[in-house]
Protein backbone atom coordinates (compact mmCIF):
# COMPACT_ATOMS: atom_id res chain seq x y z
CA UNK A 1 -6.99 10.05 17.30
CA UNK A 2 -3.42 9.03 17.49
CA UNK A 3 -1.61 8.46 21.09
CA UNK A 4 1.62 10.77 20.66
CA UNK A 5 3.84 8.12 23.44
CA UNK A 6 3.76 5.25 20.57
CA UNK A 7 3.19 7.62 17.17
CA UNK A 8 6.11 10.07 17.54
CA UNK A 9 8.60 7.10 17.63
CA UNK A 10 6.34 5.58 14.98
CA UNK A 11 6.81 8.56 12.83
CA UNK A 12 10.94 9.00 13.46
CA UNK A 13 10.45 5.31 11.87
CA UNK A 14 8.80 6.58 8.86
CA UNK A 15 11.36 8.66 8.06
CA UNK A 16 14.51 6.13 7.99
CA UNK A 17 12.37 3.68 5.43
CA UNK A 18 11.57 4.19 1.91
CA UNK A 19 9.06 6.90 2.27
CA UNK A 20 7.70 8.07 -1.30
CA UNK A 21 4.31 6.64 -0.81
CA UNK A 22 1.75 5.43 2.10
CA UNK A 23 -2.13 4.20 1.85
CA UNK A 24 -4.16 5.25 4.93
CA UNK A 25 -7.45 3.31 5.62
CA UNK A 26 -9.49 5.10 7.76
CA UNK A 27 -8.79 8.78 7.85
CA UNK A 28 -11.54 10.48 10.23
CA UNK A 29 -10.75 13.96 10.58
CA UNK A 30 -7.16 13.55 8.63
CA UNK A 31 -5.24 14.84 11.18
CA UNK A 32 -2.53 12.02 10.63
CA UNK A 33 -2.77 12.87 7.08
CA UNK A 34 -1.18 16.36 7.76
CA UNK A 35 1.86 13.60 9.67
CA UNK A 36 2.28 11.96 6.39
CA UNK A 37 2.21 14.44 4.14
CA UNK A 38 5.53 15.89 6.08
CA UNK A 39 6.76 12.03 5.39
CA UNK A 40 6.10 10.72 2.46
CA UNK A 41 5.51 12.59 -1.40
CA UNK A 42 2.36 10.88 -2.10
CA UNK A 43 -0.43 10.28 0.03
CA UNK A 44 -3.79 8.49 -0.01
CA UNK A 45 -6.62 8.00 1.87
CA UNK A 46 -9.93 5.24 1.62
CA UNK A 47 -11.98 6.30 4.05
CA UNK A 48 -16.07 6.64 4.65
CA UNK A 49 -17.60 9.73 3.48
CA UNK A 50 -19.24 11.22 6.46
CA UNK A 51 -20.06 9.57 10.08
CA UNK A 52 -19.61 10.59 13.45
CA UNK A 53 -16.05 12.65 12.73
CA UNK A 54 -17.36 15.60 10.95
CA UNK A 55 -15.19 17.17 7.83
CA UNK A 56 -12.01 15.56 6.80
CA UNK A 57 -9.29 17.87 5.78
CA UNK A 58 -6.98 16.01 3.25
CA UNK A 59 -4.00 18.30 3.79
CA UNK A 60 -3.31 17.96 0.29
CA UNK A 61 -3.82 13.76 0.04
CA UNK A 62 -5.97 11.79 -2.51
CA UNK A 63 -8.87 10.51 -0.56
CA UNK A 64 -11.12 7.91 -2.11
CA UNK A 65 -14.22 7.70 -0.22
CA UNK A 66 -15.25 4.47 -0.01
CA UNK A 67 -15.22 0.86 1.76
CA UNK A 68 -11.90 -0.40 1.72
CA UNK A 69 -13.09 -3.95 0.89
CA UNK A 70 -14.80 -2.76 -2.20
CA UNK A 71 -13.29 -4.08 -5.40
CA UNK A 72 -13.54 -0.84 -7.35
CA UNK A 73 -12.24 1.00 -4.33
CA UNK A 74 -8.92 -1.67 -4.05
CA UNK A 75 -8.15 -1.30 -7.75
CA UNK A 76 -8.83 2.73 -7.46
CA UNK A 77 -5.90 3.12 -4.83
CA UNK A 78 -2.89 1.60 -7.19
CA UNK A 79 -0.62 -0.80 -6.87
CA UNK A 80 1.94 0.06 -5.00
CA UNK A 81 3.11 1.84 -1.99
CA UNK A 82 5.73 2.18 0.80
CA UNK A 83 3.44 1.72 3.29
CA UNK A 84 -0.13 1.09 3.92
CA UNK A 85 -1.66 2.30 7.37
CA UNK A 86 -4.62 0.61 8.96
CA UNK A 87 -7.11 2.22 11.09
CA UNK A 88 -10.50 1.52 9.95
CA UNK A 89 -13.14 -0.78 11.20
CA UNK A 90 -11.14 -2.79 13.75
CA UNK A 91 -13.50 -5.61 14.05
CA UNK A 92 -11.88 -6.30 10.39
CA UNK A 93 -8.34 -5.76 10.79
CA UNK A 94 -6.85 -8.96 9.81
CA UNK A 95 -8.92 -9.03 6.52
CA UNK A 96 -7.73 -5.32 5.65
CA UNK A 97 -4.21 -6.54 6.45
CA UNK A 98 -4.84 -9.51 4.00
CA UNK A 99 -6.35 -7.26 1.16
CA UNK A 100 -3.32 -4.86 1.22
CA UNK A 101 -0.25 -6.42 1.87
CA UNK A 102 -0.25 -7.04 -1.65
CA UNK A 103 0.21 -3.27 -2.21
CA UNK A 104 3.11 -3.21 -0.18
CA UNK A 105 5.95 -4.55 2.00
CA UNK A 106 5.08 -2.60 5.47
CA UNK A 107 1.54 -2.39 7.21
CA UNK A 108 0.95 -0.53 10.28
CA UNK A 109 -1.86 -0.98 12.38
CA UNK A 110 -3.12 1.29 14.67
CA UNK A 111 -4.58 0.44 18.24
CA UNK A 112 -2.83 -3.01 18.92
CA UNK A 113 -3.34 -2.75 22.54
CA UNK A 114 -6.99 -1.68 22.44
CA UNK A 115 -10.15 -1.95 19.55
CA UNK A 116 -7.53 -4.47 16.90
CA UNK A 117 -5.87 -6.77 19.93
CA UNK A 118 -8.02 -9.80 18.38
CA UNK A 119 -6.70 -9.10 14.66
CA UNK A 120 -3.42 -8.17 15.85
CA UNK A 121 -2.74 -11.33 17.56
CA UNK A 122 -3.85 -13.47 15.04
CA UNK A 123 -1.45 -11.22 12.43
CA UNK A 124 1.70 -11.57 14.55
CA UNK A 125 1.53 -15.89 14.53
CA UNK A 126 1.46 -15.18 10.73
CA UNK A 127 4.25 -12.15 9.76
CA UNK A 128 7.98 -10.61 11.41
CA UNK A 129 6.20 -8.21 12.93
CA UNK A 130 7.22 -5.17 16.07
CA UNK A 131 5.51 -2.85 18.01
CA UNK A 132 5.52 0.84 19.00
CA UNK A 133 4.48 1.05 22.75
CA UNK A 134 1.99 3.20 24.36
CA UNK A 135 -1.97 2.58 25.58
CA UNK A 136 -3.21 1.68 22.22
CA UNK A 137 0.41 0.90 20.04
CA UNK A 138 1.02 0.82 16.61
CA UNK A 139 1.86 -2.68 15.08
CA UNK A 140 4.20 -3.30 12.19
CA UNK A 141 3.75 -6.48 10.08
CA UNK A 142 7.04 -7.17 7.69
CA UNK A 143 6.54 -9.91 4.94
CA UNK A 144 8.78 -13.19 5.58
């Protein structure tokens, strides 16, 4: 569930980047999905088929359903992309960061403040990074 106070500026962000492509991890209901599809013109999704969030509507994404640390599912999802968006398992934050950044420029990470604070501050001693503000935030890591 996004926190509108630090996604709505995240989102007026999205839109003055290059914004042809983003990678969610971790989609649960897909309900930022429908946000990115407005965004960007292609849109994918890795996230777990089932668990506690009931049916995921894709909006119109490519969803892989899958662990994101799986090798089949990380060459499945492409190369490239403007963006990739992290909100998975936060216990493993910093190692999704690590596997991705590769894919692209720009990750985001969602819930700074709250379930990723440990990942996120080991991230920031590592990449230019900024932050949209709210109870949980949204974390942006830039490569150097």
């Amino acid at each position: 569930m996004q926190e509108m106070s630090s996604f709505y500026p995240f989102l007026s962000f999205c839109s003055t980047i290059p914004h042809d492509s983003i990678l969610e991890i971790g989609s649960a209901y897909g309900g930022t999905l429908w946000a990115w599809t407005q965004i960007f013109n292609r849109v994918t999704s890795i996230t777990l088929d089932g668990g506690d969030w009931g049916p995921l509507n894709p909006h119109g994404a490519s969803v892989i359903y899958g662990d994101c640390s799986d090798p089949a599912v990380i060459s499945a999802v492409g190369n490239s992309y403007d963006m990739v968006f992290v909100d998975g398992d936060h216990d493993e934050t910093v190692r999704d960061v690590e596997l991705y950044f590769p894919k692209t420029k720009i990750i985001a990470v969602h819930d700074i403040y709250t379930f990723s604070s440990a990942g996120w501050a080991e991230l920031v001693r590592r990449y230019d990074h900024m932050e949209f503000e709210g109870r949980m935030g949204i974390g942006l890591l830039f490569k150097r």
